[in-house]
PDB file of N, CA and C in Angstrom:
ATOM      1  N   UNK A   1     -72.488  16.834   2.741  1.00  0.00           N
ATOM      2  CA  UNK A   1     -72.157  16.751   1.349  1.00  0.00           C
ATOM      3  C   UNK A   1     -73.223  17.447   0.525  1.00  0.00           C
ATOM      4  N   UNK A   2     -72.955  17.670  -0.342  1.00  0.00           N
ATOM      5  CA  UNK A   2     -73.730  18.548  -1.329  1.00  0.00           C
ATOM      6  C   UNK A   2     -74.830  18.098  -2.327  1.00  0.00           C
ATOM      7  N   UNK A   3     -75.652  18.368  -2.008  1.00  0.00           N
ATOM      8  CA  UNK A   3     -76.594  16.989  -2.905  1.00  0.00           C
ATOM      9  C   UNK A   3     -76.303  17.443  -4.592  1.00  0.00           C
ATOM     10  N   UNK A   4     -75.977  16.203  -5.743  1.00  0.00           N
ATOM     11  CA  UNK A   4     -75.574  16.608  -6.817  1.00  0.00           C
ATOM     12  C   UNK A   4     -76.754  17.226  -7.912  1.00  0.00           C
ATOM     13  N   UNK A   5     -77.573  16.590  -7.429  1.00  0.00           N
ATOM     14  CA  UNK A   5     -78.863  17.631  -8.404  1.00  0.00           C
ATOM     15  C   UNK A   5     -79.104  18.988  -7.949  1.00  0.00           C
ATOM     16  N   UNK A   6     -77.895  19.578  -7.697  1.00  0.00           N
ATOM     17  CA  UNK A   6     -78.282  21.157  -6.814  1.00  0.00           C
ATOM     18  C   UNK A   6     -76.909  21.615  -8.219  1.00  0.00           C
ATOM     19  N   UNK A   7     -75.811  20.913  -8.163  1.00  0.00           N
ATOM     20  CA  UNK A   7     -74.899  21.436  -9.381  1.00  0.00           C
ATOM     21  C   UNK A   7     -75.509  21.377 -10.920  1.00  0.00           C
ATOM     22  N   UNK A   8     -75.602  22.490 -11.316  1.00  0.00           N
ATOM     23  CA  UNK A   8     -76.267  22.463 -12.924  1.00  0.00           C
ATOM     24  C   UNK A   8     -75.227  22.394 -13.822  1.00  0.00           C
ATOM     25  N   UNK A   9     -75.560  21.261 -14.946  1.00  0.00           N
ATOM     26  CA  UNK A   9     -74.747  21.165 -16.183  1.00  0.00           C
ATOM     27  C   UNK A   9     -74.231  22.295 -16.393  1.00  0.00           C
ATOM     28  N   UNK A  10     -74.668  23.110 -16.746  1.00  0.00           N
ATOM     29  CA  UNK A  10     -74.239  24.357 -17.398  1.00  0.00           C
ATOM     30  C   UNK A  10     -73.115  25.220 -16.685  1.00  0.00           C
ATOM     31  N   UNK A  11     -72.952  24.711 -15.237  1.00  0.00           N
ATOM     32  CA  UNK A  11     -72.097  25.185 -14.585  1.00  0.00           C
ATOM     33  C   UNK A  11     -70.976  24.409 -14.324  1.00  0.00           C
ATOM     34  N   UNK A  12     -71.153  23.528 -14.661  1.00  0.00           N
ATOM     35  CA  UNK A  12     -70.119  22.314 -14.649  1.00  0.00           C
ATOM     36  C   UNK A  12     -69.137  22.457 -15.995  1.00  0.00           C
ATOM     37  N   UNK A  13     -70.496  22.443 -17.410  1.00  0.00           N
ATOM     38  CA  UNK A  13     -69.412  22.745 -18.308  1.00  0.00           C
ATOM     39  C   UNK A  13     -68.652  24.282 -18.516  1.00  0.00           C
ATOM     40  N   UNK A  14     -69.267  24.927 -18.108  1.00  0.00           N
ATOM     41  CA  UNK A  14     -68.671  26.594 -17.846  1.00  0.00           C
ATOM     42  C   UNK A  14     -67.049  26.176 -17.184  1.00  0.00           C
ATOM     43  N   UNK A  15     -67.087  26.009 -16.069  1.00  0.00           N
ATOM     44  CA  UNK A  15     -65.423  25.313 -14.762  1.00  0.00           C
ATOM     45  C   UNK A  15     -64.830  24.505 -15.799  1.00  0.00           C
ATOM     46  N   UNK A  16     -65.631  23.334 -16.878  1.00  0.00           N
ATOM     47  CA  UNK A  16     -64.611  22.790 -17.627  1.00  0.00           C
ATOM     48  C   UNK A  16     -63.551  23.383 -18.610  1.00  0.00           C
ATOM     49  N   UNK A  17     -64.539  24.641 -18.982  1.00  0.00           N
ATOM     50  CA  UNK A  17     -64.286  25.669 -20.426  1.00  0.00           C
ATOM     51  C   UNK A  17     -63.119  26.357 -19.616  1.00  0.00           C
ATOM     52  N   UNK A  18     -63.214  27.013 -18.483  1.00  0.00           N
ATOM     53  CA  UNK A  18     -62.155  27.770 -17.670  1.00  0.00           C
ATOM     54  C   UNK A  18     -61.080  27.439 -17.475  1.00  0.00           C
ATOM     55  N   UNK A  19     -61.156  25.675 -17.073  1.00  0.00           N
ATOM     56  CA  UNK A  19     -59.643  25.145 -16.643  1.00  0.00           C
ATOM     57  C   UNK A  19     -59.203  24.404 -17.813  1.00  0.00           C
ATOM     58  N   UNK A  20     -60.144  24.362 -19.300  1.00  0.00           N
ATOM     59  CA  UNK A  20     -59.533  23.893 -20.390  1.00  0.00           C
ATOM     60  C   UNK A  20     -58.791  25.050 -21.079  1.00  0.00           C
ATOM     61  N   UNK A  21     -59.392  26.674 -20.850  1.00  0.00           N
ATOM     62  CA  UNK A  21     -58.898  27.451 -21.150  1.00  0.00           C
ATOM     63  C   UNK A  21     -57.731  27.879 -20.646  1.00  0.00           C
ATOM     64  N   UNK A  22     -57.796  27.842 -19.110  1.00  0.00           N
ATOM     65  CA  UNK A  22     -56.183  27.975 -18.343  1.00  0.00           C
ATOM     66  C   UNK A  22     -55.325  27.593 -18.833  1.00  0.00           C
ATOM     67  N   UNK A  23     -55.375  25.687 -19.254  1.00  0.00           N
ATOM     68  CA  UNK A  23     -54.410  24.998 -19.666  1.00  0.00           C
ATOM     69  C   UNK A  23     -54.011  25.391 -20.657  1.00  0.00           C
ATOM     70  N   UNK A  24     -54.731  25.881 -21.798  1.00  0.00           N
ATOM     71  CA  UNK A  24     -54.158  26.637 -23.099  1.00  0.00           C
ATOM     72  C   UNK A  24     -53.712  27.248 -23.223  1.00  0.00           C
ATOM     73  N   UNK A  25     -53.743  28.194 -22.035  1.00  0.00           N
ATOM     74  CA  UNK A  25     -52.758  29.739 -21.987  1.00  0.00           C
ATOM     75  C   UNK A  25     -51.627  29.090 -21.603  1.00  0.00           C
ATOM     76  N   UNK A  26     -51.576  28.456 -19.994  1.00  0.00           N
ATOM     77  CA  UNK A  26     -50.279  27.677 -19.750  1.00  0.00           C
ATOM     78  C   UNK A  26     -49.583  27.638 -20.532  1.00  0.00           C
ATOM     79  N   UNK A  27     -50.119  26.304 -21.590  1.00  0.00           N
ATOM     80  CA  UNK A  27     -49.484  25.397 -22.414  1.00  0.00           C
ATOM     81  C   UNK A  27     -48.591  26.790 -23.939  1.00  0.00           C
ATOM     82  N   UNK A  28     -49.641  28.097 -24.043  1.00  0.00           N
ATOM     83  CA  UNK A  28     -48.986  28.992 -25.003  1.00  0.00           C
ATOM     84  C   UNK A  28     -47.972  29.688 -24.171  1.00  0.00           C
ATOM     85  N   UNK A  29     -48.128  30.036 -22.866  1.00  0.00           N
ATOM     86  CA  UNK A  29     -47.368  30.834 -22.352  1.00  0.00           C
ATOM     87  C   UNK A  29     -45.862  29.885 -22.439  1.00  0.00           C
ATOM     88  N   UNK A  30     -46.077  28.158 -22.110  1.00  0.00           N
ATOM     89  CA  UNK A  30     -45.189  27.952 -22.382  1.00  0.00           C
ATOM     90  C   UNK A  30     -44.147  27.827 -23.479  1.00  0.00           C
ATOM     91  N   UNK A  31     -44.668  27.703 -24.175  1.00  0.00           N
ATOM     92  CA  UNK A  31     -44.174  27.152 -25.633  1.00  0.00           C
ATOM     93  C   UNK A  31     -43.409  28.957 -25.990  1.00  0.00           C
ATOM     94  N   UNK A  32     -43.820  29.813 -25.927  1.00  0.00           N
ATOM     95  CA  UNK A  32     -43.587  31.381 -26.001  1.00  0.00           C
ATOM     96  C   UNK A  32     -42.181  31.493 -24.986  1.00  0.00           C
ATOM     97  N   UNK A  33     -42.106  30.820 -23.623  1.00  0.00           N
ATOM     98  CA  UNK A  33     -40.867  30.415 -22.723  1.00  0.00           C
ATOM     99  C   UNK A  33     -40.028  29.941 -23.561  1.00  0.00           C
ATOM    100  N   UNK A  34     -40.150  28.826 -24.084  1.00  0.00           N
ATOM    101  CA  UNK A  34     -39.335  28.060 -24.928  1.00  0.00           C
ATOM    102  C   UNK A  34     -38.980  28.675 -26.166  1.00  0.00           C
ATOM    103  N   UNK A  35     -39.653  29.388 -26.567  1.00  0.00           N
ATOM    104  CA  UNK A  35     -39.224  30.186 -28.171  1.00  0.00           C
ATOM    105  C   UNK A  35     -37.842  30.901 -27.513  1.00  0.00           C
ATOM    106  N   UNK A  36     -38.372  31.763 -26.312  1.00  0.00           N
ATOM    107  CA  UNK A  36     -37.496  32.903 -26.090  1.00  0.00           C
ATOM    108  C   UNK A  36     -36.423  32.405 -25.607  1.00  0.00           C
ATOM    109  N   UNK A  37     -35.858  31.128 -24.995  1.00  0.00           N
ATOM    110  CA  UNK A  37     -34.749  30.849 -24.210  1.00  0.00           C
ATOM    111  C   UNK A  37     -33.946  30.016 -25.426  1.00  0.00           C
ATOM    112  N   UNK A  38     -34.937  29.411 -26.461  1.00  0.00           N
ATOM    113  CA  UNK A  38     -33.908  28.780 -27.565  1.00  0.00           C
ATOM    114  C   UNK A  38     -33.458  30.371 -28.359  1.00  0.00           C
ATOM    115  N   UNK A  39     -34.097  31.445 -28.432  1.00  0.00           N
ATOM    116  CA  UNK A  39     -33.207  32.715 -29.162  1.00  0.00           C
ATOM    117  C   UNK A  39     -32.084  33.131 -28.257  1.00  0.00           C
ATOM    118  N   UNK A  40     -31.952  32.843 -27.039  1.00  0.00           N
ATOM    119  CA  UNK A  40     -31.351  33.093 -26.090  1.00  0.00           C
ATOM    120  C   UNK A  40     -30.102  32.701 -26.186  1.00  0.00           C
ATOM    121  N   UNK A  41     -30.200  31.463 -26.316  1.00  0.00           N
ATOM    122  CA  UNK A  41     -29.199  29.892 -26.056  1.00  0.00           C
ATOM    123  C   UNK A  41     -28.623  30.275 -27.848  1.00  0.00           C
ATOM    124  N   UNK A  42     -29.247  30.877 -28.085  1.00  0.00           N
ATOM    125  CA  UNK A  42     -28.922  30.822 -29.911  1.00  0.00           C
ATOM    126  C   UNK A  42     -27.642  32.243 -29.704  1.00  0.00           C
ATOM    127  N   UNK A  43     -28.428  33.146 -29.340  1.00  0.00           N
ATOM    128  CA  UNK A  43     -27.509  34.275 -29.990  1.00  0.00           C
ATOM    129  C   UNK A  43     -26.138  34.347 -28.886  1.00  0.00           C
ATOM    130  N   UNK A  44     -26.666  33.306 -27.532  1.00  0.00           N
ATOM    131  CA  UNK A  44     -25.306  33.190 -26.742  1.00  0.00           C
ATOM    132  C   UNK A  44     -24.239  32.728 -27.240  1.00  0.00           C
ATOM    133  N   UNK A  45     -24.929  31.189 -28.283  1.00  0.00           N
ATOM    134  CA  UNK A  45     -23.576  30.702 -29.115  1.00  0.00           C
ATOM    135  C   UNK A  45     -23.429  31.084 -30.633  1.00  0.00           C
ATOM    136  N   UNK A  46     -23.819  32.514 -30.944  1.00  0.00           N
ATOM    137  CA  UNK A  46     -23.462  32.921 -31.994  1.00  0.00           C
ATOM    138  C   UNK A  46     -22.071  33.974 -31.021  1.00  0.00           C
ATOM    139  N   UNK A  47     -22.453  34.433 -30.306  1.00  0.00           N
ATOM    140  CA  UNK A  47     -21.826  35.944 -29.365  1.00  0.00           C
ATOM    141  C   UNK A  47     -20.500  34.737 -28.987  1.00  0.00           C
ATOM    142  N   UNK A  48     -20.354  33.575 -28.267  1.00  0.00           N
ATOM    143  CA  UNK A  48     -19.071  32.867 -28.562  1.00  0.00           C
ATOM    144  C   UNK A  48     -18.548  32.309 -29.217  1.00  0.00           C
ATOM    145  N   UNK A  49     -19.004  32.011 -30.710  1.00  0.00           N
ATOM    146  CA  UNK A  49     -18.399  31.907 -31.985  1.00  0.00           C
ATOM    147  C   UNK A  49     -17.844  33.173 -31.948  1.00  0.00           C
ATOM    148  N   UNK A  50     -18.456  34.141 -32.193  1.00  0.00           N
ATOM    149  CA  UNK A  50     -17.318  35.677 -31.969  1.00  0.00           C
ATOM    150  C   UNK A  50     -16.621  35.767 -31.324  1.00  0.00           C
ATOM    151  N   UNK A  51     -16.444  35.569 -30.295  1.00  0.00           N
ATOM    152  CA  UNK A  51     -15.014  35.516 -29.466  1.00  0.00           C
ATOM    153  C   UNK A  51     -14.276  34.368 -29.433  1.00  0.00           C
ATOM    154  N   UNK A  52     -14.534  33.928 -29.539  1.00  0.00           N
ATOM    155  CA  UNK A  52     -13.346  32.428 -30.757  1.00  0.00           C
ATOM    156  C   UNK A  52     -12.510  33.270 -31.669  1.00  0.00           C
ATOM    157  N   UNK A  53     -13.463  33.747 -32.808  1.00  0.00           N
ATOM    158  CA  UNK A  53     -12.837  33.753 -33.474  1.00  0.00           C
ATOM    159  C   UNK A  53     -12.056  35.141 -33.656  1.00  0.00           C
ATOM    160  N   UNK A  54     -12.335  35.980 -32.673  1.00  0.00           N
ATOM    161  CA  UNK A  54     -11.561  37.077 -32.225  1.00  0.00           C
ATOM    162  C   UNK A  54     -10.276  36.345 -31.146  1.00  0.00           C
ATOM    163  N   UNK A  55     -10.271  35.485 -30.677  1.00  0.00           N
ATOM    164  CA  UNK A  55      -9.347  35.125 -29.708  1.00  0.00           C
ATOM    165  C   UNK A  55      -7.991  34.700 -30.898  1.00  0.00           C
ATOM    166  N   UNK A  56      -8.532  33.789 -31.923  1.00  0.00           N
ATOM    167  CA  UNK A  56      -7.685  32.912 -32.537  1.00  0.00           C
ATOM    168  C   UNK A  56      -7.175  34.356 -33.403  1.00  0.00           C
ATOM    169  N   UNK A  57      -7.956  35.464 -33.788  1.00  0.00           N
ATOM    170  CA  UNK A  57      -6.836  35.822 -34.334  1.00  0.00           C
ATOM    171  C   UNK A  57      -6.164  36.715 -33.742  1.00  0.00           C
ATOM    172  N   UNK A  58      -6.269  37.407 -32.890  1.00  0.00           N
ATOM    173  CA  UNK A  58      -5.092  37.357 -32.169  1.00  0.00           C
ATOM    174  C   UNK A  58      -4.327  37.156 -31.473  1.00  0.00           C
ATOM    175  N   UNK A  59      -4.739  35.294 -31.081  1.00  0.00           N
ATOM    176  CA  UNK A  59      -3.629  34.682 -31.464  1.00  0.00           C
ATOM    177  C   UNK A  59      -2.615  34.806 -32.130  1.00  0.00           C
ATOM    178  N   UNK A  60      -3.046  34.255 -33.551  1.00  0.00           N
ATOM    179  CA  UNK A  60      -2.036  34.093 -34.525  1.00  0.00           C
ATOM    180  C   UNK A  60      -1.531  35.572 -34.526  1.00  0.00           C
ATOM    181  N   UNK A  61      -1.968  36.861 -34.712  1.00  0.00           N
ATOM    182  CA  UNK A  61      -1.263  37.934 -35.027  1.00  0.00           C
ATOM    183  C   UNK A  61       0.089  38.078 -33.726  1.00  0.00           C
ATOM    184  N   UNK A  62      -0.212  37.411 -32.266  1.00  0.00           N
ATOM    185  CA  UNK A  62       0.794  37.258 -31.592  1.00  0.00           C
ATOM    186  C   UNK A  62       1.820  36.877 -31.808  1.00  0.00           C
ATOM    187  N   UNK A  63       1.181  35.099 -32.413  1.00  0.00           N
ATOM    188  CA  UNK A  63       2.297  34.329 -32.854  1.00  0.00           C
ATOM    189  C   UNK A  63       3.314  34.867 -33.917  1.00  0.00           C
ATOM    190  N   UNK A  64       2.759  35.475 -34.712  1.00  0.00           N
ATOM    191  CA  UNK A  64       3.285  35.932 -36.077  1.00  0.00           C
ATOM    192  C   UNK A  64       3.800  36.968 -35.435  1.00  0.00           C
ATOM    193  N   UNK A  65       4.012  37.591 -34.842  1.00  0.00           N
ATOM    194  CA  UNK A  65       4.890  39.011 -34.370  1.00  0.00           C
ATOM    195  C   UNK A  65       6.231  38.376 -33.314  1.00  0.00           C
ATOM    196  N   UNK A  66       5.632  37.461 -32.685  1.00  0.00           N
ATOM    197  CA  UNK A  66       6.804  36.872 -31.233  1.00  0.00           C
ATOM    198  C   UNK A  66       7.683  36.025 -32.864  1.00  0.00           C
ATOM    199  N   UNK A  67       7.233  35.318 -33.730  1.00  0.00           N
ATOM    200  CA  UNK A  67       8.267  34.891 -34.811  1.00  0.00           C
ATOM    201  C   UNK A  67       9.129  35.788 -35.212  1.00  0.00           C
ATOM    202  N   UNK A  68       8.576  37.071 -35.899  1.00  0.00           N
ATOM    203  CA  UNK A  68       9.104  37.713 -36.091  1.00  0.00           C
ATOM    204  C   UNK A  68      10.304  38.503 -35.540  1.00  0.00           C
ATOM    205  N   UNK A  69       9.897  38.938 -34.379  1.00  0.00           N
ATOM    206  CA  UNK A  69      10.730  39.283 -33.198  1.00  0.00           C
ATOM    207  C   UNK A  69      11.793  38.169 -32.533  1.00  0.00           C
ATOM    208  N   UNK A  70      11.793  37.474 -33.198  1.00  0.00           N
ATOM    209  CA  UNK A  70      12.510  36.124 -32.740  1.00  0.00           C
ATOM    210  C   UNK A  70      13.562  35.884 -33.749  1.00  0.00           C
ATOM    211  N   UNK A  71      12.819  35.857 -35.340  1.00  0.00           N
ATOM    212  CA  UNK A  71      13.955  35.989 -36.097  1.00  0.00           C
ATOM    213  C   UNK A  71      14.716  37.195 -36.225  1.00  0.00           C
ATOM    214  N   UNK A  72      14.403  38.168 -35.875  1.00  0.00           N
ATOM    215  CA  UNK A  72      15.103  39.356 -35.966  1.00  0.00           C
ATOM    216  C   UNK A  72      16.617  39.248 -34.947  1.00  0.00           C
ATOM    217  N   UNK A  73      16.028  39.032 -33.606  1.00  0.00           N
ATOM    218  CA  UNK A  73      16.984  38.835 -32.717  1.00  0.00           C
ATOM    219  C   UNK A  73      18.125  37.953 -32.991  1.00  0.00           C
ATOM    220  N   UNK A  74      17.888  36.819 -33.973  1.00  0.00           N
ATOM    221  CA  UNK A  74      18.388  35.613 -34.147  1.00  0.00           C
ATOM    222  C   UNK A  74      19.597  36.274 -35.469  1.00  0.00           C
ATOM    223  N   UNK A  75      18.812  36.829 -36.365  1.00  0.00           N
ATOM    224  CA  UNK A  75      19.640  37.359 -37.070  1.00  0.00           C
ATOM    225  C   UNK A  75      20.527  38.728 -36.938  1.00  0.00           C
ATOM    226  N   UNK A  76      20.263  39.377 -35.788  1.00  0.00           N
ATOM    227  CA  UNK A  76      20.911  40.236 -35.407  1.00  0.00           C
ATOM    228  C   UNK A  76      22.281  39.471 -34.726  1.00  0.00           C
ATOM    229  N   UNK A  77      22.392  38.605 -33.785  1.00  0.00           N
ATOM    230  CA  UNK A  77      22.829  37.675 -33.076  1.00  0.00           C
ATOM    231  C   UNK A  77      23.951  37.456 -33.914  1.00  0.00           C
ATOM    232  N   UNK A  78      23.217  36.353 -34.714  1.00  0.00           N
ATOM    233  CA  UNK A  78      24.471  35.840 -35.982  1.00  0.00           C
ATOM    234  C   UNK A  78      25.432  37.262 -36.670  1.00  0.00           C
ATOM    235  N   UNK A  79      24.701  38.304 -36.640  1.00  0.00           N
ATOM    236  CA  UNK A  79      25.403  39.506 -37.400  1.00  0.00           C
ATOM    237  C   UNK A  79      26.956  39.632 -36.608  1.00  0.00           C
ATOM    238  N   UNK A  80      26.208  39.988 -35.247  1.00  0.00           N
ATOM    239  CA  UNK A  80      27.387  40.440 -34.166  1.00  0.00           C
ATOM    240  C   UNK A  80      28.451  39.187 -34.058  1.00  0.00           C
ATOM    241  N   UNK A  81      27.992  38.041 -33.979  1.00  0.00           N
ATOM    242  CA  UNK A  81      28.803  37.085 -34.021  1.00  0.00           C
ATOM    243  C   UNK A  81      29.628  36.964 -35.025  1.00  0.00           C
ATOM    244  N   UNK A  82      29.183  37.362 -36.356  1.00  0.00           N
ATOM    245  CA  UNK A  82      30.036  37.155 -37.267  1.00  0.00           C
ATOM    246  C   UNK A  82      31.182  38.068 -37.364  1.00  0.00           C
ATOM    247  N   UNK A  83      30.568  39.548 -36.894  1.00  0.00           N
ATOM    248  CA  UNK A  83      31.509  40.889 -36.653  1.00  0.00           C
ATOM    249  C   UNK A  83      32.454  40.441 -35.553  1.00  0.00           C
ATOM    250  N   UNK A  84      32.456  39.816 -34.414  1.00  0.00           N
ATOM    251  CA  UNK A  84      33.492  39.261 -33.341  1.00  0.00           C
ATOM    252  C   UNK A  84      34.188  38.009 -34.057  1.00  0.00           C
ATOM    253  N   UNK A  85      33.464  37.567 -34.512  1.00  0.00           N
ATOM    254  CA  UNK A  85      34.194  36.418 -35.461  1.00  0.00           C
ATOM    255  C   UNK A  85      35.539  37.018 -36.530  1.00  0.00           C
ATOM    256  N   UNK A  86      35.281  37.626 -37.178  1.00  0.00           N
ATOM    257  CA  UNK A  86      36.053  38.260 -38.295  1.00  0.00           C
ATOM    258  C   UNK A  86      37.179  38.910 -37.243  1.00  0.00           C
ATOM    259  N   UNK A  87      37.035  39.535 -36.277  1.00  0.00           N
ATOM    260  CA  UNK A  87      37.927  40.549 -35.831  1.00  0.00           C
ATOM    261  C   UNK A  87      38.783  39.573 -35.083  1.00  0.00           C
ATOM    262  N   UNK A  88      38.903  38.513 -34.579  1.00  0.00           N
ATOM    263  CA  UNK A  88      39.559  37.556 -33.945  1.00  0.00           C
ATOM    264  C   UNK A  88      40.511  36.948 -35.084  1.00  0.00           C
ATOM    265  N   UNK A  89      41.899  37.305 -34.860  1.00  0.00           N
ATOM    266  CA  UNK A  89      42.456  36.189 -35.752  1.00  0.00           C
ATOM    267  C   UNK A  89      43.112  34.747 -34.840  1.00  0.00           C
ATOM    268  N   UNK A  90      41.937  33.558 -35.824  1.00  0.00           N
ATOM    269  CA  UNK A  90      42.033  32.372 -34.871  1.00  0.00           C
ATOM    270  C   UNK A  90      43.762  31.972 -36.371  1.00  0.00           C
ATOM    271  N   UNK A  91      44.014  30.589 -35.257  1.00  0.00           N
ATOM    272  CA  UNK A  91      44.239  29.919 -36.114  1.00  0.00           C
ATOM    273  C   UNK A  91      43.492  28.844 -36.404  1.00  0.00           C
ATOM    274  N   UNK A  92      43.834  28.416 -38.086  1.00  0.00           N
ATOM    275  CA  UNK A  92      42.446  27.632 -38.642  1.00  0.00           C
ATOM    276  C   UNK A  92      42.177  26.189 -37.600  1.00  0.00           C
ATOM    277  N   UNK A  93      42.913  25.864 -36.893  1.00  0.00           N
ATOM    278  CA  UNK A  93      41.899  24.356 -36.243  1.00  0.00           C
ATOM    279  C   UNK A  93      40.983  25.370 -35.034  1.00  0.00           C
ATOM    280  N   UNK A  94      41.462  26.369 -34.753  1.00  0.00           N
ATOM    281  CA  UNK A  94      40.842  27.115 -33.495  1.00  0.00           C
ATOM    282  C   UNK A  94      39.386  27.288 -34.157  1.00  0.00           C
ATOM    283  N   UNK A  95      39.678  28.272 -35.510  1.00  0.00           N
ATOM    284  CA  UNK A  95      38.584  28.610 -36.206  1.00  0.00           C
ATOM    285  C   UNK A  95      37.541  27.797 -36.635  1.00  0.00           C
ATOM    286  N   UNK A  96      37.946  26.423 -36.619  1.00  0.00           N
ATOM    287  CA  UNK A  96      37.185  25.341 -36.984  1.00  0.00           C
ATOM    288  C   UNK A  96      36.465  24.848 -35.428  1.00  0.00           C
ATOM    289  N   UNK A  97      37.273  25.072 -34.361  1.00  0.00           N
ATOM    290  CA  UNK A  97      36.588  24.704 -32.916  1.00  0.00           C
ATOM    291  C   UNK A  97      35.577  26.053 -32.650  1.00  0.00           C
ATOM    292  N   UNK A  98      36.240  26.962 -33.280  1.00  0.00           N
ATOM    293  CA  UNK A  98      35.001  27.609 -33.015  1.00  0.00           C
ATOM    294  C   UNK A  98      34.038  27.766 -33.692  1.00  0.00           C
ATOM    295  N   UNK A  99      33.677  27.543 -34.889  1.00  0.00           N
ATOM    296  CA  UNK A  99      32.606  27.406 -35.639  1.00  0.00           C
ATOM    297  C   UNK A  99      31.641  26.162 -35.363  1.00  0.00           C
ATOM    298  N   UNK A 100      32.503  25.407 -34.681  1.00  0.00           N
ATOM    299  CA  UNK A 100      31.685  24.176 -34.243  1.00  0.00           C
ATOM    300  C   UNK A 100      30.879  24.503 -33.103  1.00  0.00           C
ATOM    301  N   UNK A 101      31.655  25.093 -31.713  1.00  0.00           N
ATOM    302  CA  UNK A 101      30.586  25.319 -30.926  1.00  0.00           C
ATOM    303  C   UNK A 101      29.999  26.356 -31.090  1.00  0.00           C
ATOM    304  N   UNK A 102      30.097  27.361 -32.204  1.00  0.00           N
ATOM    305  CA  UNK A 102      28.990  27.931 -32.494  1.00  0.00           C
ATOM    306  C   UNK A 102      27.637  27.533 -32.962  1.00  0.00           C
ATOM    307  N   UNK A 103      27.875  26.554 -33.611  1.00  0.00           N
ATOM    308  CA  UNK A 103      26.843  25.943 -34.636  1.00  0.00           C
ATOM    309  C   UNK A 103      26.330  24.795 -32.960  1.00  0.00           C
ATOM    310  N   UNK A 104      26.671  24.096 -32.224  1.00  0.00           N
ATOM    311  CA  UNK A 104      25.940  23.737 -31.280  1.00  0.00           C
ATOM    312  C   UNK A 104      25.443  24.966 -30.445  1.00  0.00           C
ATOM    313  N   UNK A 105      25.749  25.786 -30.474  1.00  0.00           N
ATOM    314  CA  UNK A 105      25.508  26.565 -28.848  1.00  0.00           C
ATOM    315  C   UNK A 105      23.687  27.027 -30.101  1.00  0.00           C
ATOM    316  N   UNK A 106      24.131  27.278 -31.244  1.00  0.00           N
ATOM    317  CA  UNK A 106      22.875  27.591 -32.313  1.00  0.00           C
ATOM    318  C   UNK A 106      22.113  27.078 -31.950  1.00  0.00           C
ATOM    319  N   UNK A 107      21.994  25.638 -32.158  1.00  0.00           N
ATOM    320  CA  UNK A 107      21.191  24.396 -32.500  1.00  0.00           C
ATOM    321  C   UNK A 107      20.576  24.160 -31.029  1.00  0.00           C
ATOM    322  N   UNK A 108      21.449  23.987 -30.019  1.00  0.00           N
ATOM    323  CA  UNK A 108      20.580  24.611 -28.600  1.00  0.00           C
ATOM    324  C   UNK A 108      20.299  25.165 -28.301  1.00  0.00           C
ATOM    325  N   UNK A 109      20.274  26.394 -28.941  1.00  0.00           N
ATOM    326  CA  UNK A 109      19.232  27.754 -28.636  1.00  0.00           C
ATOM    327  C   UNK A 109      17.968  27.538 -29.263  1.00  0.00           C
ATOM    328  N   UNK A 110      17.834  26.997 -30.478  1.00  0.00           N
ATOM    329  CA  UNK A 110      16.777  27.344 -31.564  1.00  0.00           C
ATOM    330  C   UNK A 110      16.231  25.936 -31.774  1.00  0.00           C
ATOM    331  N   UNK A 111      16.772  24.849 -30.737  1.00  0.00           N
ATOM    332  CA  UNK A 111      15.687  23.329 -30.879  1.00  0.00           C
ATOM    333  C   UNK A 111      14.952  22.897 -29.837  1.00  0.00           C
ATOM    334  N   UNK A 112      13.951  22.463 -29.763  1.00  0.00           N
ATOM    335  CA  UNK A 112      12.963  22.358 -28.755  1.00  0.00           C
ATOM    336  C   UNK A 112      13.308  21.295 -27.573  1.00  0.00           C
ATOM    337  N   UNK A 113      13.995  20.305 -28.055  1.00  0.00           N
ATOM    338  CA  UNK A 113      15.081  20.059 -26.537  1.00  0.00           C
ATOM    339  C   UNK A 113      15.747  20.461 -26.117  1.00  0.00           C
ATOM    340  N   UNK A 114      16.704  21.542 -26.499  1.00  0.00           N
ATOM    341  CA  UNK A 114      17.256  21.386 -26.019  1.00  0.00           C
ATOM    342  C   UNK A 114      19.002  20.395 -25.777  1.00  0.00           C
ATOM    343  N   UNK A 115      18.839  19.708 -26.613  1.00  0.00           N
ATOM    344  CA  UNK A 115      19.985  18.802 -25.525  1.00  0.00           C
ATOM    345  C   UNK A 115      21.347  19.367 -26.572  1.00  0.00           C
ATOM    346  N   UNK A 116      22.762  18.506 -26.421  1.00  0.00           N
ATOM    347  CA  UNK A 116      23.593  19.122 -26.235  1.00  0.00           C
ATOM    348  C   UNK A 116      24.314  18.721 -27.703  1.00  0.00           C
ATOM    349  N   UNK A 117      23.721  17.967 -28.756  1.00  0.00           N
ATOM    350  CA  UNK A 117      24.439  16.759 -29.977  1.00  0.00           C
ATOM    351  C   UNK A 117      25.526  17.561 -30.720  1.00  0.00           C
TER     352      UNK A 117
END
């Protein structure tokens, strides 16, 4: 073992100054880690707020075009129907059976059940 009156103060506090100094760099290097991964974590959820809000709208510009394209068809539909309609001469209870299952065969095309009322 090392006899302790052979280690000099001065060298003792020197090793203290070194590994108090290490720890300080550590401790900055860390904190400098942490700055950079919270800008990180930051501009990741700014960059998917942007694509949100690029998703939703076109979304909606989908939605709003498949409507569109939906009523068009719908009213094209009714057009032709009405043109085969006119050219048929029913008689009026016929004309009345057929306006009826027109107006269901409608109402089951264009309601979200579906069913048959």
């Amino acid at each position: 073992m090392a006899d302790r009156s052979s280690v000099r103060p001065s060298s003792v506090r020197e090793a203290m100054d070194r590994v108090l100094a290490a720890e300080r760099e550590a401790q900055e290097q860390l904190e400098a880690c942490r700055a950079e991964a919270d800008q990180i974590i930051s501009a990741a959820r700014e960059k998917a707020r942007g694509i949100q809000e690029t998703t939703r709208g076109r979304i909606s510009r989908i939605h709003a075009a498949s409507h569109r394209e939906t009523a068009a068809r719908i009213r094209g539909m009714r057009r032709d129907t009405a043109k085969k309609s006119a050219a048929i001469d029913y008689e009026p209870t016929q004309r009345e059976a057929v306006a009826r299952a027109a107006r269901r065969l409608a109402r089951r095309l264009t309601s979200r059940d579906h069913d048959d009322r």
